[in-house]
Protein backbone atom coordinates (compact mmCIF):
# COMPACT_ATOMS: atom_id res chain seq x y z
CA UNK A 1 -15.61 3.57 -18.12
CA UNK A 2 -15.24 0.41 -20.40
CA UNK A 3 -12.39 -1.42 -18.79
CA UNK A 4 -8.80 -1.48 -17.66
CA UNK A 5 -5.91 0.47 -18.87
CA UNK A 6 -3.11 -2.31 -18.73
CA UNK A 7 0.49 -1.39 -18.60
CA UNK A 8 1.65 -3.18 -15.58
CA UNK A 9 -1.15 -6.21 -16.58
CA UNK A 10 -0.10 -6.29 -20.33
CA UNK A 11 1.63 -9.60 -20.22
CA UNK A 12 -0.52 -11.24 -17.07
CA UNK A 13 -3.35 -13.11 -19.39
CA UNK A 14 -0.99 -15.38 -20.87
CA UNK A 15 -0.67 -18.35 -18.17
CA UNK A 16 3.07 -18.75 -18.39
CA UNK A 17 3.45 -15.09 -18.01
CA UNK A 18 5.57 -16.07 -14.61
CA UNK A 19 8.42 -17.24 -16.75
CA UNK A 20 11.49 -15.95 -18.44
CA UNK A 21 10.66 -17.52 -22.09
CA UNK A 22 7.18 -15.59 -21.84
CA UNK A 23 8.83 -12.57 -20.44
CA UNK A 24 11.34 -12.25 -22.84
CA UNK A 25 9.01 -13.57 -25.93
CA UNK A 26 7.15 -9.79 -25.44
CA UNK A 27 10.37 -7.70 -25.32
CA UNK A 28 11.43 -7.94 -21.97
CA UNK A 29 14.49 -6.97 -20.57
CA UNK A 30 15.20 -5.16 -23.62
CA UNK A 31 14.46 -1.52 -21.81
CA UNK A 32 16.77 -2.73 -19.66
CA UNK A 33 19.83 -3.03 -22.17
CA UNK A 34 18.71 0.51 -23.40
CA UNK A 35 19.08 1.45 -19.72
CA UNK A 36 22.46 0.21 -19.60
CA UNK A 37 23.22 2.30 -22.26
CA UNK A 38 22.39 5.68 -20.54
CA UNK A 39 23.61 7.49 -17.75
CA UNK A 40 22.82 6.88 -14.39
CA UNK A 41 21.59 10.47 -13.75
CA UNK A 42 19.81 9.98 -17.22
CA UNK A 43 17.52 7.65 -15.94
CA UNK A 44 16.69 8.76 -12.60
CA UNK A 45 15.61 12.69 -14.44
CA UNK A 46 13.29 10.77 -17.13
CA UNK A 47 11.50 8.60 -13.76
CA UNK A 48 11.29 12.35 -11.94
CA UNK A 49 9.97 14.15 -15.18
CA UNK A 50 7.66 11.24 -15.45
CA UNK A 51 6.01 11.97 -11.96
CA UNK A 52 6.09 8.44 -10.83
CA UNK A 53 5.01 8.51 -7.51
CA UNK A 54 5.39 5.51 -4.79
CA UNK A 55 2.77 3.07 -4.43
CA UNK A 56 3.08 1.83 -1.25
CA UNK A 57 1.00 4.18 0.76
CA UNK A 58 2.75 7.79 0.91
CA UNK A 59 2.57 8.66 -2.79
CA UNK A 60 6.26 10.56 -2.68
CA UNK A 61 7.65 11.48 -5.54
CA UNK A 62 10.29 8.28 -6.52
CA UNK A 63 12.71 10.06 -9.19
CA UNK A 64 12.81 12.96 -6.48
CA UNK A 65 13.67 10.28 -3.66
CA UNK A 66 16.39 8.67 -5.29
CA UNK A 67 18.11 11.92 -5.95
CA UNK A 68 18.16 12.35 -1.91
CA UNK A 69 21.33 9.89 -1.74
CA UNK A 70 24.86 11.61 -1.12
CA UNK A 71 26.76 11.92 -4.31
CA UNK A 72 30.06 11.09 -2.75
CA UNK A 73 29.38 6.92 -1.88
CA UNK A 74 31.07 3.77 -1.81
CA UNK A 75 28.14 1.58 -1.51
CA UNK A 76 24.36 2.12 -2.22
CA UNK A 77 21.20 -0.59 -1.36
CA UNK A 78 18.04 -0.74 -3.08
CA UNK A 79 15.01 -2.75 -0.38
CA UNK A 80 12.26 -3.55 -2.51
CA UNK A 81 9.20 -3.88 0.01
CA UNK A 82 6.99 -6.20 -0.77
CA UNK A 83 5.29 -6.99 2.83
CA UNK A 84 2.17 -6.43 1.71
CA UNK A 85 0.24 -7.37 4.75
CA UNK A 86 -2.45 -4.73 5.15
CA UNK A 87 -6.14 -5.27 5.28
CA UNK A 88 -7.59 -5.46 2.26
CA UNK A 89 -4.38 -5.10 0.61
CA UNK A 90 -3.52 -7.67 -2.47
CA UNK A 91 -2.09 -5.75 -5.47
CA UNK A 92 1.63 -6.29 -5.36
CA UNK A 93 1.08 -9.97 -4.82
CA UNK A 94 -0.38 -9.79 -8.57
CA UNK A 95 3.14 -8.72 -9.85
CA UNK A 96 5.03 -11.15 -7.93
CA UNK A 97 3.48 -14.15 -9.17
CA UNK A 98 1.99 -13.37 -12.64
CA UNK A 99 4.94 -10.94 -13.87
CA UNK A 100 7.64 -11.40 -11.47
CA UNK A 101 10.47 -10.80 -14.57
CA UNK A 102 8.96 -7.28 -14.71
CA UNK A 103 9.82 -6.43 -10.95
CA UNK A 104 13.15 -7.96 -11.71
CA UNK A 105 14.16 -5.76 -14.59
CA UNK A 106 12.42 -2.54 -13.19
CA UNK A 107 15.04 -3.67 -9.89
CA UNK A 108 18.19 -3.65 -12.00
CA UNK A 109 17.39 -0.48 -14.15
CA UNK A 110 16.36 1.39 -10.69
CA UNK A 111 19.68 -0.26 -9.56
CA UNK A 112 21.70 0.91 -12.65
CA UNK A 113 20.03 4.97 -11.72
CA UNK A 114 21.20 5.27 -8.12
CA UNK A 115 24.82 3.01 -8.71
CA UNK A 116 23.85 0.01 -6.27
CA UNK A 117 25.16 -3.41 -7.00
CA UNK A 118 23.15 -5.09 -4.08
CA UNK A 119 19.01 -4.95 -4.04
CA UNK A 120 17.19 -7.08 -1.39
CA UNK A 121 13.90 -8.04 -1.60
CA UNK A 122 11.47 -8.43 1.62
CA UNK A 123 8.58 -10.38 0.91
CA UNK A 124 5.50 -11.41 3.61
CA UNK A 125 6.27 -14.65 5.05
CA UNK A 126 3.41 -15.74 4.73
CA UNK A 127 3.43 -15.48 0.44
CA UNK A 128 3.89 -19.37 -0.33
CA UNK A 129 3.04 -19.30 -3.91
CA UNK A 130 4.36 -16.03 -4.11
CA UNK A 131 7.12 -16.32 -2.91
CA UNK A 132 8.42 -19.15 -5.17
CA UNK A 133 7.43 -17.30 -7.75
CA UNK A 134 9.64 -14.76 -7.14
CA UNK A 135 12.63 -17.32 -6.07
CA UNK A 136 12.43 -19.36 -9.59
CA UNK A 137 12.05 -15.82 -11.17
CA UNK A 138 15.46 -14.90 -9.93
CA UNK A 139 16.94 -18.20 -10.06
CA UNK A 140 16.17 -17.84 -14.27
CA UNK A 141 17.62 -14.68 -13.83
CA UNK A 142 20.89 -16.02 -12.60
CA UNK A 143 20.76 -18.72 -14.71
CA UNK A 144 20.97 -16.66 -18.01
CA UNK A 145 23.16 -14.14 -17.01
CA UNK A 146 20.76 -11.52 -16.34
CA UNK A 147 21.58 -10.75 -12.86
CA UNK A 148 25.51 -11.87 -11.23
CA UNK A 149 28.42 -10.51 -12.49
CA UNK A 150 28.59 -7.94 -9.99
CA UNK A 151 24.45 -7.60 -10.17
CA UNK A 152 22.84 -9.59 -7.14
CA UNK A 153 19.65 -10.06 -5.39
CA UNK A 154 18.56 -11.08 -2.70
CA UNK A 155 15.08 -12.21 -1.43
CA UNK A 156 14.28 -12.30 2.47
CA UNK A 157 11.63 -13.41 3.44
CA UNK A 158 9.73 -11.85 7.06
CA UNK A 159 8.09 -13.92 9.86
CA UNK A 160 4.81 -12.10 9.85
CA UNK A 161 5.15 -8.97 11.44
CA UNK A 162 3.01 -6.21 9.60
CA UNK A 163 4.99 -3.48 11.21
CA UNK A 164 8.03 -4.42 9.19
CA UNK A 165 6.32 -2.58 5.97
CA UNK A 166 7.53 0.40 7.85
CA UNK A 167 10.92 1.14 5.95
CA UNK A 168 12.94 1.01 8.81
CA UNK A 169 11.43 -2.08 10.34
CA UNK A 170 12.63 -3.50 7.51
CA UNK A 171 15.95 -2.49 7.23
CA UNK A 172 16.08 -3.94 11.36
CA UNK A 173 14.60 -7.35 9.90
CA UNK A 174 17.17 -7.77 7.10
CA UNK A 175 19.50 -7.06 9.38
CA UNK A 176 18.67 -9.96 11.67
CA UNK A 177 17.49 -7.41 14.60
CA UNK A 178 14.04 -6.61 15.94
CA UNK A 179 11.47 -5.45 13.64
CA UNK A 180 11.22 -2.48 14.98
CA UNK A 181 10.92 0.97 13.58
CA UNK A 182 14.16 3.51 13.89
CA UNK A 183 14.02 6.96 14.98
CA UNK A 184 13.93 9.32 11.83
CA UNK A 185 16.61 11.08 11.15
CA UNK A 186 18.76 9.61 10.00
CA UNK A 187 17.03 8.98 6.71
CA UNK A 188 17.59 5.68 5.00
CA UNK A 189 18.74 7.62 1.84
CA UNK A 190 21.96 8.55 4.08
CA UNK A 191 22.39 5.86 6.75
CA UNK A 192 20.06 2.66 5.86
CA UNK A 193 20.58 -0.76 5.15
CA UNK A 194 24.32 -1.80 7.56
CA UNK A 195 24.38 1.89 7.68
CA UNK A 196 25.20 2.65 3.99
CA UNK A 197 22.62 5.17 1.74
CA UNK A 198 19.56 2.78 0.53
CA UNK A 199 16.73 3.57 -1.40
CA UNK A 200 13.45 1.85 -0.29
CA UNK A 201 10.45 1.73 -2.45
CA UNK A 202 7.08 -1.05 -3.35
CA UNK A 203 7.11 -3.83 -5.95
CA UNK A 204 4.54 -1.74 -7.65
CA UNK A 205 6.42 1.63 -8.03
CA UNK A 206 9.30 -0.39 -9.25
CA UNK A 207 7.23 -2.05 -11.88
CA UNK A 208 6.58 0.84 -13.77
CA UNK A 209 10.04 2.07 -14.27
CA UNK A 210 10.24 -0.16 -17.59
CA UNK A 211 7.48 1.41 -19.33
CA UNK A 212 8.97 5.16 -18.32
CA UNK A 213 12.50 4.44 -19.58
CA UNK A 214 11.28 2.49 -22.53
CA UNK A 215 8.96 5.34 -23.68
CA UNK A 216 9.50 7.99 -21.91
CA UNK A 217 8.31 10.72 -19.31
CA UNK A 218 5.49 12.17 -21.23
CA UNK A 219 4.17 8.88 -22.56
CA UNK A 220 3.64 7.70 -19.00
CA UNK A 221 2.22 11.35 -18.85
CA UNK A 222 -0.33 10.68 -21.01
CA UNK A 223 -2.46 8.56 -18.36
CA UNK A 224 -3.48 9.65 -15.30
CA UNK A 225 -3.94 13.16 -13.71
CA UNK A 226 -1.19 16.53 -13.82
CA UNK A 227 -0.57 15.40 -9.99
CA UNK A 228 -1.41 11.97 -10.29
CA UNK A 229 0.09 10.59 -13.45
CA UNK A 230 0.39 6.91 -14.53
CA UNK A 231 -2.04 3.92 -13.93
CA UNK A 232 -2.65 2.48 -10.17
CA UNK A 233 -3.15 -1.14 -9.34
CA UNK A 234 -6.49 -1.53 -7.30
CA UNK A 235 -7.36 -4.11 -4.81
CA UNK A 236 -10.82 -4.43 -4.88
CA UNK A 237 -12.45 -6.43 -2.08
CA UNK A 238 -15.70 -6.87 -0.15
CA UNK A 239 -19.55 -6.45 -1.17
CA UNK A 240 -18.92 -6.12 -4.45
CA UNK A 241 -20.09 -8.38 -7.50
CA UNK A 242 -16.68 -9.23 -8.76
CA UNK A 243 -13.56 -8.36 -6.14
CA UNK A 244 -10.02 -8.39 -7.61
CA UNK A 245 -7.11 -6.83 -9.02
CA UNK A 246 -8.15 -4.12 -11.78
CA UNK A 247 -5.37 -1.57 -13.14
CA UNK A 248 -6.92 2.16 -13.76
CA UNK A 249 -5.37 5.51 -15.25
CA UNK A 250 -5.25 7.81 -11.75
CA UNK A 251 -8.58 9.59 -11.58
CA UNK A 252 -10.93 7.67 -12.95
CA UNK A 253 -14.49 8.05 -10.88
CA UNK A 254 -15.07 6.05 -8.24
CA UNK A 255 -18.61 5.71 -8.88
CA UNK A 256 -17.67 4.01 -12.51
CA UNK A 257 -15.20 2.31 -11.74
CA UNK A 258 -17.85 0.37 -9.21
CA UNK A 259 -20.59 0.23 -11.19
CA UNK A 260 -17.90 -0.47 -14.22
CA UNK A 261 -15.15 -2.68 -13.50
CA UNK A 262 -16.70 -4.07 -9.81
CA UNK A 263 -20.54 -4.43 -10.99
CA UNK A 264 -21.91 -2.34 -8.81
CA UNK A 265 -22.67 -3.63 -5.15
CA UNK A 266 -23.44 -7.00 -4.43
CA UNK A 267 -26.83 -8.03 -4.74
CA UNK A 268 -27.80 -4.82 -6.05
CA UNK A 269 -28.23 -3.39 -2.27
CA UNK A 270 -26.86 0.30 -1.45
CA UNK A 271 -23.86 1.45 -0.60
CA UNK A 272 -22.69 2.22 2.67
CA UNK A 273 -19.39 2.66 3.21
CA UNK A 274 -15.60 2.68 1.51
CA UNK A 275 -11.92 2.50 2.87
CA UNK A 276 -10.36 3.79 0.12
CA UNK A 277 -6.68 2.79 0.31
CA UNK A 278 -6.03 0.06 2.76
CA UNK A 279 -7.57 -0.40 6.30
CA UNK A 280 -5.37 2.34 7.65
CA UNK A 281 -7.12 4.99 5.86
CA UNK A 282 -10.10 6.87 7.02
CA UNK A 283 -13.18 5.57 5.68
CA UNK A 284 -15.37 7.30 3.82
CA UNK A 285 -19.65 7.34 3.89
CA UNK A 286 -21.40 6.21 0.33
CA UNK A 287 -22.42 10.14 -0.57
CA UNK A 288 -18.31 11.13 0.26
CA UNK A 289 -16.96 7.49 -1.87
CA UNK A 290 -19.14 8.24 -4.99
CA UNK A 291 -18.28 12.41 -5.34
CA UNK A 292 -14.61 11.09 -5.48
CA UNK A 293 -12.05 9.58 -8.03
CA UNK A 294 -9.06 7.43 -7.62
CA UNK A 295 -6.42 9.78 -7.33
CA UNK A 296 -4.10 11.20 -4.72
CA UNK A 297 -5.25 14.46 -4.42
CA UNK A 298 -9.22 13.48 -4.59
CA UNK A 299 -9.26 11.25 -2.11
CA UNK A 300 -6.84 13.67 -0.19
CA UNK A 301 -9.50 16.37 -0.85
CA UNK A 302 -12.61 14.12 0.45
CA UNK A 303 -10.95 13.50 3.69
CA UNK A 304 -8.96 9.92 3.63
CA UNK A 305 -5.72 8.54 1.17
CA UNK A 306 -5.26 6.33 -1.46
CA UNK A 307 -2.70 4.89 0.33
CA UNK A 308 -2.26 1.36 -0.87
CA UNK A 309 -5.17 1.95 -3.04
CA UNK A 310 -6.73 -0.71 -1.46
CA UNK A 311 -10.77 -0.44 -1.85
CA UNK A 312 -12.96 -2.27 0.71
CA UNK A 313 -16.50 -1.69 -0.04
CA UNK A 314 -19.35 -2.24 2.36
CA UNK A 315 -22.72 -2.48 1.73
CA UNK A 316 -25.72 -1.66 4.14
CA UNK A 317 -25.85 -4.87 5.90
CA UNK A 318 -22.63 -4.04 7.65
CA UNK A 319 -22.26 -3.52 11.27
CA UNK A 320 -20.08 -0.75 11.20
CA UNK A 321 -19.07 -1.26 15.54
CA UNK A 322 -18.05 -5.04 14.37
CA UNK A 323 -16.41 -3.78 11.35
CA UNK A 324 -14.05 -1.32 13.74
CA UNK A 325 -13.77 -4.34 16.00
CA UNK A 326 -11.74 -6.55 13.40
CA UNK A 327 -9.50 -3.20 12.45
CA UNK A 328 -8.52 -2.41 15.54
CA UNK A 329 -7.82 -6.06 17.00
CA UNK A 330 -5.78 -6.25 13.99
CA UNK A 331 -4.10 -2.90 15.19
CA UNK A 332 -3.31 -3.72 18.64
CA UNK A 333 -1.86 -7.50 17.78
CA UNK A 334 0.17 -5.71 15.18
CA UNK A 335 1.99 -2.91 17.40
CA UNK A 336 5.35 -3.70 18.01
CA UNK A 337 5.66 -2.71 21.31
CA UNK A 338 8.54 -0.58 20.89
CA UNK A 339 6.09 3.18 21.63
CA UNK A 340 4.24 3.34 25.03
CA UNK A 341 1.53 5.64 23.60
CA UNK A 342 0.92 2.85 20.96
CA UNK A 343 1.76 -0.34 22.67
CA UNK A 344 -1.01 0.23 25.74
CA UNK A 345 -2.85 2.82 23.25
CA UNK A 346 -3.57 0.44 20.49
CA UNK A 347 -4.68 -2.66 22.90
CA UNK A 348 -6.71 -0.48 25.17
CA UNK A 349 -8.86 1.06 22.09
CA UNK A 350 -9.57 -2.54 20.87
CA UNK A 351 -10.66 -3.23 24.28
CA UNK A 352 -12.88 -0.43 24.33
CA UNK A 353 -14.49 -1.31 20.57
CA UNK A 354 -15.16 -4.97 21.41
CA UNK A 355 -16.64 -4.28 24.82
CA UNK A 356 -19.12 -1.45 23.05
CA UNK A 357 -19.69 -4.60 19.89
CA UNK A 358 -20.92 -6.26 22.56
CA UNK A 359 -23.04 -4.16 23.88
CA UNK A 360 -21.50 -3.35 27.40
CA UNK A 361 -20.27 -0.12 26.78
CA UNK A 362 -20.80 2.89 28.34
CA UNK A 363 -20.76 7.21 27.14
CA UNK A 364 -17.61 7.38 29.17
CA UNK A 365 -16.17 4.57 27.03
CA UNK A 366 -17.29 6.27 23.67
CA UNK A 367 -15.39 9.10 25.32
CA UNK A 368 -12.81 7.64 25.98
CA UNK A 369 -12.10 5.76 22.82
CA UNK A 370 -12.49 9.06 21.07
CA UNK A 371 -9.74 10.42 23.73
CA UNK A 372 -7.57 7.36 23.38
CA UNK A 373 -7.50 8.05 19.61
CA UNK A 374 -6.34 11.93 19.64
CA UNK A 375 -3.38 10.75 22.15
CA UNK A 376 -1.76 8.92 20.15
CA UNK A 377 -1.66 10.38 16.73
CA UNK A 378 1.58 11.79 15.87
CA UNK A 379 3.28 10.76 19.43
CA UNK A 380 5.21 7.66 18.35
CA UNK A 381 8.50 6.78 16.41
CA UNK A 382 6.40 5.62 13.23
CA UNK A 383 3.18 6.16 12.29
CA UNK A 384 1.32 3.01 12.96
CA UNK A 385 -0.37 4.66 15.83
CA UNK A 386 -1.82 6.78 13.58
CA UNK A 387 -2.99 4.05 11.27
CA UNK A 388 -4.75 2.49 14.40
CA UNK A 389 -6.52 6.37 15.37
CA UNK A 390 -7.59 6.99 11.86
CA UNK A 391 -10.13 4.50 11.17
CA UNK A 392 -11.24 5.16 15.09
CA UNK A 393 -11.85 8.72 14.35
CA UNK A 394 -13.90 8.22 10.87
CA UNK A 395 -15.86 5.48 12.03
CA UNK A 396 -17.12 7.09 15.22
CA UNK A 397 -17.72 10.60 13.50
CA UNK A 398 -19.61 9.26 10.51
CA UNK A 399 -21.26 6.22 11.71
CA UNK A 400 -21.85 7.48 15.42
CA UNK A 401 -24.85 6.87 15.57
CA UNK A 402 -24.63 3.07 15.93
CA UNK A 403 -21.77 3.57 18.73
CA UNK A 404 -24.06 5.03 20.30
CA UNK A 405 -27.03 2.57 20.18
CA UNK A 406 -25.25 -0.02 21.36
CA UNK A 407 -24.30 1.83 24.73
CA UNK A 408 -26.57 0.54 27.83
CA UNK A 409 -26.69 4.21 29.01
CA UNK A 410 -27.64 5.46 26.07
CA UNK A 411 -31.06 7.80 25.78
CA UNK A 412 -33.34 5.60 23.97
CA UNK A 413 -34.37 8.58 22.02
CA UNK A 414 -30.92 9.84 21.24
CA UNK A 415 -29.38 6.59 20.36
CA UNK A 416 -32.56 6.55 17.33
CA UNK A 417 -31.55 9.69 16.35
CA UNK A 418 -28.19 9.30 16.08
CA UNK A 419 -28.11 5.90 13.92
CA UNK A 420 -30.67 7.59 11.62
CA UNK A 421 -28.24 10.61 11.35
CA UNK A 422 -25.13 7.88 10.58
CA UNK A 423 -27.58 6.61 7.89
């Protein structure tokens, strides 16, 4: 592997690349005039036939989600989530505030596909820069006639609630209710955003709709994997000798793109460990991270997701009890409240982690936390109580052994054995 493959990073070297006169200086928004000039239905087969899949975390299929809206409609929403506020989780942020005039014209030919007049865009409250980024973009935007005339945006901003990533959380939020996930179905494609059909999908998966309409299904075809096509934004964070932002064609290995791109693992110690797509995922052990490559079905295949292809790499220094720790007190302040199972699920397995960190655990709280983890998959409204069991379950099955010598009842003997095992 000798380097990136840039398609959503073509323009992002150039330091004004934030503004319209750079934007528009390297073609842009003229895809979108030869959007205008197609038919709706056009454009959303040539982003199906292109395979385009979201980016956000669930990988579903965008031209294919955009045809679930009712064909009889008076009004139609596009959300545009950009509350990117997992763990380890930085790539959209890129787009906002180094090409935010690409977001803005892959929003209006999106917009132009599935008839909608109206986008709004939810941004993390907590995106400063970012967010003014994206507010001058659109203010330039207005300014020279690219958006108004019937062709609006709007940006709202959240208050710092991760849970509102959750499509319907957001929909609550821009509404001015409680972020707070809704009972599924109704799907947002039907009965969203003040109840009319809305289409919800990331900054990212947005970003390449220029490139697909511009040159079409099978050039976009041409990177990537069958199942997989396209490039994928990678956040790239922890022991690693240079962290960052690095765009790859889907299954590139993950072993060169480390060694490659990353330079290897800090300090030239070993690998240990790798959440592959965001701190939600399932982590995976060295031997498991470097047999995969960075697509969906790979990772799918070694036993996590790509999710938000978020990479956090650990090295063998790390503490993988105190590493769980920060996850899942990150988990339980996160939970909305709103599912029992998760509300006093989420807080109790923190509890349970910290208090074995520390070194006052027991076997019955190993248990326990194992127990605590299979009740609450799959019995709440969303699935953030599965994003708190997940890592839970892959931590304490791969790297058991150093649960387990930290317990004060543990067998001397067995709690060796074990953390030699994890190793």
């Amino acid at each position: 592997m000798t380097g990136e493959t840039k398609i959503l990073k073509a323009r992002m070297d150039r330091e004004d690349s934030h503004t319209l006169d750079a934007y528009k200086s390297a073609g842009g928004y003229g895809t979108l005039r030869k959007a205008l000039a197609m038919a709706p239905e056009d454009v959303v087969a040539v982003v199906k036939d292109s395979g385009l899949r979201g980016r956000g975390g669930a990988g579903f299929p965008t031209g294919l989600k955009w045809t679930f809206l009712p064909k009889e409609r008076e009004i139609t929403y596009l959300c545009v989530n950009s509350d990117e506020s997992e763990p380890g989780t930085f790539k959209d942020r890129l787009i906002l505030e180094k090409d935010p005039h690409l977001l803005i014209e892959g929003i209006l030919i999106s917009c132009h596909a599935i008839r909608c007049r109206h986008a709004y865009l939810y941004i993390r409250g907590e995106f400063c820069i970012t967010y003014e980024r994206i507010r001058d973009a659109v203010k330039e935007a207005y300014a020279s006639g690219i958006l108004g005339g019937g062709m609006d945006i709007t940006i709202h901003r959240g208050a710092g609630a991760y849970i509102c990533g959750e499509e319907t959380a957001l929909l609550n939020s821009i509404e001015g209710k409680k972020g707070q996930p809704r009972i599924k179905p109704p799907f947002p494609t039907n009965a969203g955003l003040f109840d009319k059909p809305t289409v919800i999908n990331n900054v990212e998966t947005l970003a390449n709709v220029p490139f697909i309409v511009e040159n079409g299904a099978d050039a976009y075809r041409a990177h990537g994997t069958e199942k997989s096509p396209g490039t994928r934004l990678i956040s790239v964070s922890g022991h690693v000798e240079r962290r960052g932002v690095y765009e790859v064609e889907h299954g590139v290995a993950f072993r060169d793109f480390l060694e490659g791109l990353c330079g290897g693992v800090r300090g030239g110690k070993k690998l240990k460990a790798v959440i592959p797509g965001g701190s939600s995922t399932p982590v995976l052990t060295a031997e498991e991270a470097l047999r995969v490559h960075l697509d969906f079905e790979s990772v799918q295949e070694a036993g996590s997701m790509l999710g938000s292809g978020a990479v956090i790499v650990m090295d063998e220094t790390t503490d993988m009890v105190w590493a769980l720790d920060k996850l899942t007190h990150f988990y339980a302040h996160e939970s909305c409240g709103q599912c029992t199972p998760c509300r006093e699920g989420s807080g109790w397995i923190a509890e349970l982690v910290h208090k074995i960190a520390l070194g006052r655990g027991t076997m019955t709280d190993l248990e326990k936390l194992e127990s605590l983890a299979d009740q609450i998959t799959g019995n709440t409204i969303c699935v953030f109580s599965d994003a708190t069991a997940m890592p839970v379950k892959s931590f304490v099955s791969k790297f058991r052994g150093e649960f387990v010598a930290k317990l004060k009842d543990a067998p001397a003997e067995r709690a060796g054995a074990e953390s030699a095992t994890s190793r």
